[in-house]
Protein backbone atom coordinates (compact mmCIF):
# COMPACT_ATOMS: atom_id res chain seq x y z
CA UNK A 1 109.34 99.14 83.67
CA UNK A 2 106.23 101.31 84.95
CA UNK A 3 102.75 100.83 84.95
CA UNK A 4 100.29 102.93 85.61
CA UNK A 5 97.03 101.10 87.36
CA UNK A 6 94.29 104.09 86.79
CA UNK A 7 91.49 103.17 89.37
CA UNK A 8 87.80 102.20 88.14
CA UNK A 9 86.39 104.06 91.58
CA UNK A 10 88.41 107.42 90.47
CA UNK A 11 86.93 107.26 86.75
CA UNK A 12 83.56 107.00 88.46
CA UNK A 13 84.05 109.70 91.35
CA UNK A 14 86.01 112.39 88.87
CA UNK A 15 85.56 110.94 85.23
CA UNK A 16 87.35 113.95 83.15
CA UNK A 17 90.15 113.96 85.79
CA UNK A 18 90.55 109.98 85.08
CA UNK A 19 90.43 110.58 81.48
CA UNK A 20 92.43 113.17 81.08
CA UNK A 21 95.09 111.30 83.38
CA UNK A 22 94.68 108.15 81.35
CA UNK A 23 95.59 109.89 78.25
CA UNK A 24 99.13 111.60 79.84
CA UNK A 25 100.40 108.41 81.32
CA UNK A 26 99.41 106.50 78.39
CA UNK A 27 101.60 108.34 76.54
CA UNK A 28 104.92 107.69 79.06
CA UNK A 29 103.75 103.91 80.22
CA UNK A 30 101.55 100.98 79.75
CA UNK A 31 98.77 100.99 81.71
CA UNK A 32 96.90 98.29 83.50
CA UNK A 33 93.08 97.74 83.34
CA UNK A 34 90.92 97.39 86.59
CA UNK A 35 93.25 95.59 89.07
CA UNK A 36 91.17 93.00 90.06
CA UNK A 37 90.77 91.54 86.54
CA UNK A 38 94.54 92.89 85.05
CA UNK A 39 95.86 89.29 85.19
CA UNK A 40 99.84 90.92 84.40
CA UNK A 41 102.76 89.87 87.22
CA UNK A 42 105.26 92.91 87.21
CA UNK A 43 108.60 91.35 87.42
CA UNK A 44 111.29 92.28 89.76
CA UNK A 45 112.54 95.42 89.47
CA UNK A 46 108.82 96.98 87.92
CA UNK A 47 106.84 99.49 89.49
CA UNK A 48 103.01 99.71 89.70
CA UNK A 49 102.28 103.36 89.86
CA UNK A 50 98.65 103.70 91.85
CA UNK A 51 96.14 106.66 92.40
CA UNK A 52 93.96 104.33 94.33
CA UNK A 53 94.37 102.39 97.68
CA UNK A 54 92.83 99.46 96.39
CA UNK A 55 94.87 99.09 93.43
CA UNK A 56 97.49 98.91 95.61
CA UNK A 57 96.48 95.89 97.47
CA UNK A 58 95.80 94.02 94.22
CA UNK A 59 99.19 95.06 91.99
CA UNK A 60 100.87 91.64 91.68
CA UNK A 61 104.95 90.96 91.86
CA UNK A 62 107.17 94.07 91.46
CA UNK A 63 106.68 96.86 93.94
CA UNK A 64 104.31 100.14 94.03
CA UNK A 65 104.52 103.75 94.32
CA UNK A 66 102.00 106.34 94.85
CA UNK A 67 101.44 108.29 91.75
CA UNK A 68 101.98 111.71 93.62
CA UNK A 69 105.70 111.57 94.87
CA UNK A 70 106.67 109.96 91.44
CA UNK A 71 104.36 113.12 89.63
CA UNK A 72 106.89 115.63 91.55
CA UNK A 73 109.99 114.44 90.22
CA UNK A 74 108.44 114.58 86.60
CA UNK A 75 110.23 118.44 85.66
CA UNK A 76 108.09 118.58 82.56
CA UNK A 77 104.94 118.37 84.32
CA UNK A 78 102.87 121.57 84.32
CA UNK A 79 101.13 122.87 87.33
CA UNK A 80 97.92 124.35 87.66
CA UNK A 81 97.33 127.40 89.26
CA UNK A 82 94.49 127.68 91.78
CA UNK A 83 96.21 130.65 94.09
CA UNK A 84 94.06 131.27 96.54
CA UNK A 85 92.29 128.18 97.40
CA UNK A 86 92.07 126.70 100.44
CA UNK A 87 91.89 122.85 101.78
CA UNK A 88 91.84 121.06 104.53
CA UNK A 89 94.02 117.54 104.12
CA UNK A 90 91.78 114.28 104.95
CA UNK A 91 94.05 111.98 105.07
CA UNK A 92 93.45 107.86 104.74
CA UNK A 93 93.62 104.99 107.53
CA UNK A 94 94.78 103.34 104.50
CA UNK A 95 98.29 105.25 104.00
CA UNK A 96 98.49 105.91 108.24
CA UNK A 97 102.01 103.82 107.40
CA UNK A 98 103.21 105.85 104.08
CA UNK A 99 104.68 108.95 105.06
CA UNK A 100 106.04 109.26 101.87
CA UNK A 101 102.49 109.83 100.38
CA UNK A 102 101.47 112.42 103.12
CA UNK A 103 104.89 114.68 102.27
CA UNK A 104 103.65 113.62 98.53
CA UNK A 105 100.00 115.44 99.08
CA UNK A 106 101.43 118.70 100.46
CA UNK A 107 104.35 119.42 98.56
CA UNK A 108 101.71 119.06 95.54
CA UNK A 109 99.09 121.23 96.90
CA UNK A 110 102.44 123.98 97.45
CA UNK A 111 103.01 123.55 93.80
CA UNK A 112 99.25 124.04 92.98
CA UNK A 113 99.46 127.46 95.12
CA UNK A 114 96.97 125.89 97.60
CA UNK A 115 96.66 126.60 101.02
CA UNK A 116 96.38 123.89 103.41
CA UNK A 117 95.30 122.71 107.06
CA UNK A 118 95.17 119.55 108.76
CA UNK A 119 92.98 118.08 111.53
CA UNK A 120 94.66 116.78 114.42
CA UNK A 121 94.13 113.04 113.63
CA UNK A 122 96.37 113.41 110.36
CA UNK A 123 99.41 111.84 108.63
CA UNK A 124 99.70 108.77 110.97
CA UNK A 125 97.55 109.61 112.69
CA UNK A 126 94.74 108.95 110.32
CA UNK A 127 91.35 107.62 111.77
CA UNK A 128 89.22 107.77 108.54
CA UNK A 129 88.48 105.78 105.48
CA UNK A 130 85.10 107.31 104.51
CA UNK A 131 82.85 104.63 103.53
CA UNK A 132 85.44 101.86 104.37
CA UNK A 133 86.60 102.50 107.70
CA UNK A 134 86.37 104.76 110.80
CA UNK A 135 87.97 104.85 113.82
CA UNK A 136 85.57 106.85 116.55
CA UNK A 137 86.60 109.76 118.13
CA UNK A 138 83.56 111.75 119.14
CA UNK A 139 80.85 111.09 121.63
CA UNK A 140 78.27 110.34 119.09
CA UNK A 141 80.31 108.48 117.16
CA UNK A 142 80.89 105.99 120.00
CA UNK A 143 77.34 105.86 120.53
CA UNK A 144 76.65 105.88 116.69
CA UNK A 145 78.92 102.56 116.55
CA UNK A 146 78.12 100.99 119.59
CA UNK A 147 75.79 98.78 117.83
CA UNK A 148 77.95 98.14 115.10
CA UNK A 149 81.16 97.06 116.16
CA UNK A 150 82.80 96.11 112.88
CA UNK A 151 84.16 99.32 111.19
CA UNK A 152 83.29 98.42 107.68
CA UNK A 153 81.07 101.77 107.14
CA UNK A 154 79.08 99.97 103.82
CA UNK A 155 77.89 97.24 106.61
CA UNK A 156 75.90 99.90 108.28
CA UNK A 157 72.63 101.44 108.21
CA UNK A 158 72.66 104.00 105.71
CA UNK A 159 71.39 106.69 108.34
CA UNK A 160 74.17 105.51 110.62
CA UNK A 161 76.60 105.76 107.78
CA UNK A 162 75.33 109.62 106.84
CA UNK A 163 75.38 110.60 110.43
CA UNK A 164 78.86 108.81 111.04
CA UNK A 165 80.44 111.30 107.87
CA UNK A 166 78.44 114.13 109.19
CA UNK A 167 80.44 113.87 112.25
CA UNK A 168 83.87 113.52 109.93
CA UNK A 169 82.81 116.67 108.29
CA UNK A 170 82.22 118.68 111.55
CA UNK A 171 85.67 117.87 112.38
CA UNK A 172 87.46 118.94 109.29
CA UNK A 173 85.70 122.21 109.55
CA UNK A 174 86.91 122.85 112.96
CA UNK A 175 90.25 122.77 111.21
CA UNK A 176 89.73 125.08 108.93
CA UNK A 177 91.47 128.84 108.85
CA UNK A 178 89.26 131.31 110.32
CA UNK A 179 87.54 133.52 107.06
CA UNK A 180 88.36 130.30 104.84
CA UNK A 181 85.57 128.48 102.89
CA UNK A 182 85.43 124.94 104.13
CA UNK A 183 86.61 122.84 101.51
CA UNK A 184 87.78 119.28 101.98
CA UNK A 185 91.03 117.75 100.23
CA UNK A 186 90.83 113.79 99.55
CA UNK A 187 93.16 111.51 97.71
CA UNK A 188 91.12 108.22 98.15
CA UNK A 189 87.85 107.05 96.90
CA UNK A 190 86.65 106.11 99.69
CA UNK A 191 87.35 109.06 101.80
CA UNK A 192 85.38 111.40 99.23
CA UNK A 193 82.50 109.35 98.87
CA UNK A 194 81.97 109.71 102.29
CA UNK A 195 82.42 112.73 103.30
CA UNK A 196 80.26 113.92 100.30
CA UNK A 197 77.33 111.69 102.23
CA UNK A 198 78.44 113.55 105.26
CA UNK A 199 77.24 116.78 103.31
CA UNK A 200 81.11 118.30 102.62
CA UNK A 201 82.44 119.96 99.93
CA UNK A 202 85.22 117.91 98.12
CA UNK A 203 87.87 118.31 95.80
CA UNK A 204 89.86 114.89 95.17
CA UNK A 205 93.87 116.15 94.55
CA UNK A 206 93.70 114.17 91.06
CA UNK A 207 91.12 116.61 89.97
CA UNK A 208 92.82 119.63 91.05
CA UNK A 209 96.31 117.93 89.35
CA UNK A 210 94.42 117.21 85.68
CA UNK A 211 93.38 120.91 86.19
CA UNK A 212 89.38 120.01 85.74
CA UNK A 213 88.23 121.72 89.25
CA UNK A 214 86.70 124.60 88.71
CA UNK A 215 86.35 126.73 91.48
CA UNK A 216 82.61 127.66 92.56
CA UNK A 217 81.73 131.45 94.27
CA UNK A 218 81.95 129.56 97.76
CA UNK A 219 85.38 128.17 97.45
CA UNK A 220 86.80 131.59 96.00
């Protein structure tokens, strides 16, 4: 048996994404409610199916899957288009140890006709959790942290927190194709809250999956 845990963050971050994902899983699975209250066991042999990090941690018995390498063997699912657009990848600190979910990401944005980059710190690499965790890699970052030795971002200062994503989001940009508008691609909460408060243009890959992004005149 599956079962689809939806993520309360996502709903808040992308609402008609989460909705409209809600309502197509529904319809092949059972899903879950938030996964800290969702008192269900899976049994052995069941498969929580997560969009979120945090669900993750919190899906008792069975064993999980990330919702985007078991979306690509679906053959009935339809694509969106979006030809033309162009991403940079943030990947999460969280999934540094799930390769499976970084081959996931890209082969998904290929099937959504999206270009894509990567900064160097990506796949296992990964040194960012947006408002959860950051590894420093920059100058200012150091000095930005030096005071604040536990990584937990929300602990912060809020003007320490903006300036820490600020520096995330100068990063990612240096990634970017040359001629490309800078647009960031996220597939955790936590990583597009902040680098939204680092002042970056975000899509979340559920968003662009449900087909509810619509492209502004700066991302064409």
């Amino acid at each position: 048996m599956e079962v689809f845990y939806p993520s309360c963050n996502f709903a808040r971050i992308s609402p008609q994404a989460a909705k409209r994902m809600r309502q197509q899983m529904k319809a092949q699975m059972e899903v879950a409610g938030c996964c800290l209250r969702d008192p269900r066991v899976l049994e052995e042999g069941d498969v929580g199916l997560y969009l979120c990090q945090s669900c993750r941690e919190h899906v008792h018995g069975g064993s999980t899957e990330s919702l985007w390498p078991w979306l690509l063997r679906q053959g009935d699912f339809e694509w969106p288009s979006y030809e033309g657009l162009s991403v940079v990848i943030q990947d999460c600190w969280r999934d540094r140890d799930h390769p499976e979910v970084h081959e996931a990401v890209r082969e998904a944005l290929d099937r959504l006709g999206v270009a894509w980059a990567e900064p160097e710190d990506a796949r296992e690499r990964a040194t960012f959790c947006g408002t959860r965790h950051v590894e420093p890699r920059t100058e200012r970052q150091r000095e930005l942290m030096a005071d604040h030795p536990d990584p937990y971002v929300r602990k912060m200062p809020e003007e320490v927190q903006a300036e820490l994503m600020a520096e995330r989001v100068r990063e990612l940009e240096a990634a970017a194709p040359d001629g490309a508008p800078f647009l960031a691609l996220t597939y955790c909460n936590a990583c597009t809250l902040g680098l939204k408060l680092g002042g970056a243009p975000v899509v979340h890959l559920g968003e662009l999956v449900m087909g509810t992004r619509e492209r502004s005149r700066r991302e064409a």
